[in-house]
N, C-alpha and C. Protein backbone atom coordinates (compact mmCIF):
# COMPACT_ATOMS: atom_id res chain seq x y z
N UNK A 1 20.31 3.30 0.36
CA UNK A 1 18.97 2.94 -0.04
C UNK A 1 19.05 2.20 -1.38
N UNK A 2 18.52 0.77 -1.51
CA UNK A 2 18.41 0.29 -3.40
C UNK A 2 18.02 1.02 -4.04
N UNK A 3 18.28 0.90 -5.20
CA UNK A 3 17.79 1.34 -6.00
C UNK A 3 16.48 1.72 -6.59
N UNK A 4 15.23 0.80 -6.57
CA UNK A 4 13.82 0.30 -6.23
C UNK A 4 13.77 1.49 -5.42
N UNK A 5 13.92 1.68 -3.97
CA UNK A 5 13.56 2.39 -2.44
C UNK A 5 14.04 3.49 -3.55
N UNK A 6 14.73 4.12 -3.90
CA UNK A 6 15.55 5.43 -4.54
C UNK A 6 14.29 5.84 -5.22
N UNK A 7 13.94 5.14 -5.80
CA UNK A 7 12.85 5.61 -7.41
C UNK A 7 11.63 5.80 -6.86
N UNK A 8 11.14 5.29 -5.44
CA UNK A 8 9.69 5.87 -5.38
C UNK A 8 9.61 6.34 -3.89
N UNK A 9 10.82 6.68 -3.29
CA UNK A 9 11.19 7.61 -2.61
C UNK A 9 10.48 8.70 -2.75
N UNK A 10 9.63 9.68 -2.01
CA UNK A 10 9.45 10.78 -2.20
C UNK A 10 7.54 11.56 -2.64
N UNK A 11 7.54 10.07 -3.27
CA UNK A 11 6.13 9.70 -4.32
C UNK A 11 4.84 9.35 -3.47
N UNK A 12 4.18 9.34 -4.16
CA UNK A 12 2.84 9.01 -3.86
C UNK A 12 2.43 8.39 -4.20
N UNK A 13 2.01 7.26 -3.41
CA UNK A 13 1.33 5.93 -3.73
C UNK A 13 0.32 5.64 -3.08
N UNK A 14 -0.58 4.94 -3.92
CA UNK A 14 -1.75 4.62 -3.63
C UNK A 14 -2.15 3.27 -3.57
N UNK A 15 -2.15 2.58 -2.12
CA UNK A 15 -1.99 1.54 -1.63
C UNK A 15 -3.21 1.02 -1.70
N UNK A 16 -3.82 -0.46 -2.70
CA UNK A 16 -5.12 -0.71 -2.93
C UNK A 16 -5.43 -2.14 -1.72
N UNK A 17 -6.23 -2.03 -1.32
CA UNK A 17 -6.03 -3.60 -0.78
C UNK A 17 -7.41 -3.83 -0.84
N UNK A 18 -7.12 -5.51 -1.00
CA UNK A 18 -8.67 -6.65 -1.20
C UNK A 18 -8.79 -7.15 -0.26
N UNK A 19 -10.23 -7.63 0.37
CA UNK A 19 -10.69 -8.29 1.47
C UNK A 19 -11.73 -8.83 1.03
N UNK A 20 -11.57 -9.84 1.57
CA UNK A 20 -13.12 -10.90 1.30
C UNK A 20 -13.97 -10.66 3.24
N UNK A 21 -15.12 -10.33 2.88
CA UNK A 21 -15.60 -10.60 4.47
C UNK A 21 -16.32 -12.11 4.68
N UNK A 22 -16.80 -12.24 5.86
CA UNK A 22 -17.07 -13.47 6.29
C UNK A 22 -17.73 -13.70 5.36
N UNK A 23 -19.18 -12.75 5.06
CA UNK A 23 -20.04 -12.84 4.38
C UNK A 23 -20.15 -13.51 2.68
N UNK A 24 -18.66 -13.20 2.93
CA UNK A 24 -18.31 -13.47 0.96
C UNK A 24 -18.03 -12.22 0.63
N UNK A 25 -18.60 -11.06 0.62
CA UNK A 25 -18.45 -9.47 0.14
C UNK A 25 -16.50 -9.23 0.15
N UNK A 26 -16.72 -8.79 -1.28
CA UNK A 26 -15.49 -8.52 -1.36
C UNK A 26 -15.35 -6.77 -1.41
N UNK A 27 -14.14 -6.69 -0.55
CA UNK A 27 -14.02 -5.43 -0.04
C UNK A 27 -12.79 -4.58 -0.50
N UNK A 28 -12.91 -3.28 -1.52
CA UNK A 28 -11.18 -2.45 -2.15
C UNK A 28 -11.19 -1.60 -1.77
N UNK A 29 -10.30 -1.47 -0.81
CA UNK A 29 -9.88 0.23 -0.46
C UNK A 29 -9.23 0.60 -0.63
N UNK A 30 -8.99 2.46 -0.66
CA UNK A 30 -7.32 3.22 -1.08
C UNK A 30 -7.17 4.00 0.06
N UNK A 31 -6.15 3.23 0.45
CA UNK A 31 -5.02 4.54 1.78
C UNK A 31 -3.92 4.91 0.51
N UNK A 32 -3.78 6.06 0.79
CA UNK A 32 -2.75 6.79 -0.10
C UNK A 32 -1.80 7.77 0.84
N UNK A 33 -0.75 7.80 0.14
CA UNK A 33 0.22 9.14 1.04
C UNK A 33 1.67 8.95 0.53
N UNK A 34 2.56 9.53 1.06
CA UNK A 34 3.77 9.74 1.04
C UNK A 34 4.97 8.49 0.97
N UNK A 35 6.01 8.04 0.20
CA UNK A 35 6.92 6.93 0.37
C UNK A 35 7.89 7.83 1.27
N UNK A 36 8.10 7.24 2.20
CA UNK A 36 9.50 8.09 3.47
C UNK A 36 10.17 6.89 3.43
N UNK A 37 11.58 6.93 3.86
CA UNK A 37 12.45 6.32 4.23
C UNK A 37 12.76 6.77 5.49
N UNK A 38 12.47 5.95 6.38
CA UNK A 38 13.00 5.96 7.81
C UNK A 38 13.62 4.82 8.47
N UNK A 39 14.79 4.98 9.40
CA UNK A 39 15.08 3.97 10.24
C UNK A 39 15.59 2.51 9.37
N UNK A 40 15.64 2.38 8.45
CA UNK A 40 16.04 1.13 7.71
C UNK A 40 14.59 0.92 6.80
N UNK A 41 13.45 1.68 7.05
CA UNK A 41 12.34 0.71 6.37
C UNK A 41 11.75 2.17 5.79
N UNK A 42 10.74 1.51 4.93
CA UNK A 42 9.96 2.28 3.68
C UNK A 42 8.62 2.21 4.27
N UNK A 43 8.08 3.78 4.45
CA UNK A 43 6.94 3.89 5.12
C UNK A 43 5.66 4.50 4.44
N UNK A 44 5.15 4.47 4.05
CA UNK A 44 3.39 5.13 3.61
C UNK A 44 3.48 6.43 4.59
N UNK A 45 3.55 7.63 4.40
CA UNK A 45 3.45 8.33 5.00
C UNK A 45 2.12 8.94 4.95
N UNK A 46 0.82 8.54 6.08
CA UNK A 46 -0.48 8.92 5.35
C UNK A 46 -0.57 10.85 5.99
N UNK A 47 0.15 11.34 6.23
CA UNK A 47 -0.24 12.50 7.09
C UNK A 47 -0.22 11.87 8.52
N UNK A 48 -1.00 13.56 9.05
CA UNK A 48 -0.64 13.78 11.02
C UNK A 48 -1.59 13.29 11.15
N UNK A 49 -2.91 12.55 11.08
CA UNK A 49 -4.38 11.76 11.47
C UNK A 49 -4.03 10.61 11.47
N UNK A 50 -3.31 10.22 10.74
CA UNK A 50 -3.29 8.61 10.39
C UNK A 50 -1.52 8.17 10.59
N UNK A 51 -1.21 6.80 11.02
CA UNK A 51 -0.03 6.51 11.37
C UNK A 51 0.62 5.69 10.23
N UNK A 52 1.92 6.13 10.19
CA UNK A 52 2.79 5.50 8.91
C UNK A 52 2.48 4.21 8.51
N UNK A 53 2.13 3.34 7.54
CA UNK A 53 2.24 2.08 7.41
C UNK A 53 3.54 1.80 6.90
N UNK A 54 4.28 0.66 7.53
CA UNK A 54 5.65 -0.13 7.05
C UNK A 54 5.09 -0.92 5.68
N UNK A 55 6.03 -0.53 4.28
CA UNK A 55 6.11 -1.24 3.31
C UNK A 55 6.96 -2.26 3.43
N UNK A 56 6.90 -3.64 3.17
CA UNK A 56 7.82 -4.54 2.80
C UNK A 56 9.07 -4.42 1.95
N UNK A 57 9.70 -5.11 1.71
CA UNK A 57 10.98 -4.63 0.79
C UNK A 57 10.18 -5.61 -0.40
N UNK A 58 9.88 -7.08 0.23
CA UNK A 58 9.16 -7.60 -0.69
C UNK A 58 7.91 -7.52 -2.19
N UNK A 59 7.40 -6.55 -1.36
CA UNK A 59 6.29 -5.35 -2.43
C UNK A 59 7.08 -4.60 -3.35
N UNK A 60 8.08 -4.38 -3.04
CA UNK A 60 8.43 -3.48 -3.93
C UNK A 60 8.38 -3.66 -5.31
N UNK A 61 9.15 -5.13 -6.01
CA UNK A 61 8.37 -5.74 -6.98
C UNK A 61 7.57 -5.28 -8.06
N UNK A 62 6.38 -5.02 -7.05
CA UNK A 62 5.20 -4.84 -7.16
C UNK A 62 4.54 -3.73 -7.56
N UNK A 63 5.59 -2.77 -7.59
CA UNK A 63 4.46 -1.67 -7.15
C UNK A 63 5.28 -1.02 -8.79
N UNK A 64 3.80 -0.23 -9.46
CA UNK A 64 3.88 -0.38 -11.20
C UNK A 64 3.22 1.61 -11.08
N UNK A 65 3.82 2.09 -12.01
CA UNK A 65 3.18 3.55 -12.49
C UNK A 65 2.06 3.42 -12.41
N UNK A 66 1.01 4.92 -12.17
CA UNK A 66 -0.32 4.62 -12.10
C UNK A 66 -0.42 6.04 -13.62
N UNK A 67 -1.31 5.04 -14.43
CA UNK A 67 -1.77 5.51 -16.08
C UNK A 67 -2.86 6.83 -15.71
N UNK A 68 -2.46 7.47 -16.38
CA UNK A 68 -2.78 8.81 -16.51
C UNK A 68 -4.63 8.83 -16.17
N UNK A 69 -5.23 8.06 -16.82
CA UNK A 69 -6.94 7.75 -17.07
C UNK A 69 -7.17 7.48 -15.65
N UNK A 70 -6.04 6.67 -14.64
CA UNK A 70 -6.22 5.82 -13.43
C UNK A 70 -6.19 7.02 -12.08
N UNK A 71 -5.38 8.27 -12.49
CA UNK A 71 -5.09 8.80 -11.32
C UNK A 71 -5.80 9.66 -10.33
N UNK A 72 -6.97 10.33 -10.89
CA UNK A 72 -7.51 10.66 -10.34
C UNK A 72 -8.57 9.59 -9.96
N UNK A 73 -8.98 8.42 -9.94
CA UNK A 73 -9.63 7.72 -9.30
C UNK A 73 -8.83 7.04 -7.93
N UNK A 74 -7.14 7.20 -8.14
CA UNK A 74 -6.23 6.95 -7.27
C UNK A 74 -5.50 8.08 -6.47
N UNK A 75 -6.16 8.70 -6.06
CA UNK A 75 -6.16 10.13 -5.31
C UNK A 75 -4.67 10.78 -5.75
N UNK A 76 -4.91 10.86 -7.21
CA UNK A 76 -3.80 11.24 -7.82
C UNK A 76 -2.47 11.21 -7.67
N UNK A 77 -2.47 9.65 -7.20
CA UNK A 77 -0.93 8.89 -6.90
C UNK A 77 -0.18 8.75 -8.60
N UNK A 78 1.29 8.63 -7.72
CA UNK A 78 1.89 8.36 -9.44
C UNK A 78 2.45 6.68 -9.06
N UNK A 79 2.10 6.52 -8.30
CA UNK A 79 2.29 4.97 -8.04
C UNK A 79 1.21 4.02 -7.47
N UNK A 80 1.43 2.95 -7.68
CA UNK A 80 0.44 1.80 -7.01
C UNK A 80 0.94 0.76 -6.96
N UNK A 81 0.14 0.17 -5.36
CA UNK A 81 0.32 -0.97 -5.14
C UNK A 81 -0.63 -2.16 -4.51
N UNK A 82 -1.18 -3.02 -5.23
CA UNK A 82 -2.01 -3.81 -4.68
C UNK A 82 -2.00 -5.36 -3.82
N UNK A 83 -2.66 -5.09 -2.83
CA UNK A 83 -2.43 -6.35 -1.99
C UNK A 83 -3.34 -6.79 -1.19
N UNK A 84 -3.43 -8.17 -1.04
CA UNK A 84 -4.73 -9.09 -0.71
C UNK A 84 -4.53 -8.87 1.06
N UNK A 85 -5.89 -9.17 1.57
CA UNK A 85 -5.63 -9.43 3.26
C UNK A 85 -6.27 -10.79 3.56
N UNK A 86 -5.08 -11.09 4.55
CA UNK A 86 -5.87 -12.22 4.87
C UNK A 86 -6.22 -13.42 4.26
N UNK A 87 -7.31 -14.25 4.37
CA UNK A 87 -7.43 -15.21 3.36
C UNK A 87 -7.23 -16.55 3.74
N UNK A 88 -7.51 -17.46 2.80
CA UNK A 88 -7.06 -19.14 3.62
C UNK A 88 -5.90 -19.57 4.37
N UNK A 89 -5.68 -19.92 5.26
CA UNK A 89 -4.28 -19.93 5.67
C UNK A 89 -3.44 -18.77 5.73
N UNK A 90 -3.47 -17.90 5.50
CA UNK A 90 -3.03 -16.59 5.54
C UNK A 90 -2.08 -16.51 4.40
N UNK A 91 -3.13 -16.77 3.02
CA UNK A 91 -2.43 -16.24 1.98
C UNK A 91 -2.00 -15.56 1.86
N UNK A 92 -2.75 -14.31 2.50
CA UNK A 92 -2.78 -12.85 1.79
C UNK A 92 -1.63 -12.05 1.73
N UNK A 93 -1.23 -10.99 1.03
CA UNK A 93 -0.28 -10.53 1.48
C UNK A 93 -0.18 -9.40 2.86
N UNK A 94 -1.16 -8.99 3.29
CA UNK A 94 -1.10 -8.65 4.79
C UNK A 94 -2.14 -9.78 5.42
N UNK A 95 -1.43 -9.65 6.59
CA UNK A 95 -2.20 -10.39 7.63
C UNK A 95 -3.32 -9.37 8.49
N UNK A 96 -4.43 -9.88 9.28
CA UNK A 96 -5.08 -9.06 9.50
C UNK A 96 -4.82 -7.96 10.81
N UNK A 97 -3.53 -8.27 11.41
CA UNK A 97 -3.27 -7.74 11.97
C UNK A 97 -2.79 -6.01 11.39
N UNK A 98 -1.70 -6.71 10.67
CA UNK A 98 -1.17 -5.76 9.85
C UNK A 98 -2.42 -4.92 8.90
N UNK A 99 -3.13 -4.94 8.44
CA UNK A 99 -4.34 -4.17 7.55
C UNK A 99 -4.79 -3.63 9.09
N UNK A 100 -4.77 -3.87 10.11
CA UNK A 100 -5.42 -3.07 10.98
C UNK A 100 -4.70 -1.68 11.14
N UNK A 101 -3.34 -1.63 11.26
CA UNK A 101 -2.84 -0.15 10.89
C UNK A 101 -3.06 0.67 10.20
N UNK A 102 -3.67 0.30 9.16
CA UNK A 102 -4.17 0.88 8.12
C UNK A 102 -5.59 1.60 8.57
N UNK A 103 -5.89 1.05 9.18
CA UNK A 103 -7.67 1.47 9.71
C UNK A 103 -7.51 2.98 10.88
């Protein structure tokens, strides 16, 4: 496992993502849960209701301590990570397929 995968192995992260709707309304939500390592890939482990989301290796980057003032508004994750859906051309960093697992 890298090094990166090693360090938030185990943790709790609180996965933020942005959406613009048709309407214009911009939309932030938090899925939060477990970092697992399975099978070669890094998974969101949300619990038995909800199904693993696959993290990128690419995100990893990305993803920064969550500040003491921040955590209980971040269902008391010690990590975070934020990412756009969708978007012009498919900026975003998930596609809308992918944010549908999440749902």
């Amino acid at each position: 496992m890298p090094r990166m995968q090693d360090a938030i192995f185990g943790r709790k992260l609180a996965l933020i993502t942005r959406r613009t709707t048709k309407a214009g309304a911009d939309i932030v939500e938090l899925h939060s849960g477990i970092v697992a390592f399975t099978q070669c890939d890094l998974l969101l482990d949300r619990g038995l209701r909800k199904r693993p989301f696959r993290l990128r290796s690419e995100w990893m980057s990305r993803v920064v301590p969550v500040n003491g003032d921040q955590k209980e508004r971040l269902d008391d994750a010690d990590l975070m990570l934020s990412l756009t859906v969708g978007g012009p051309a498919g900026q975003g960093d998930l596609s809308e397929q992918e944010f549908s697992a999440l749902l």
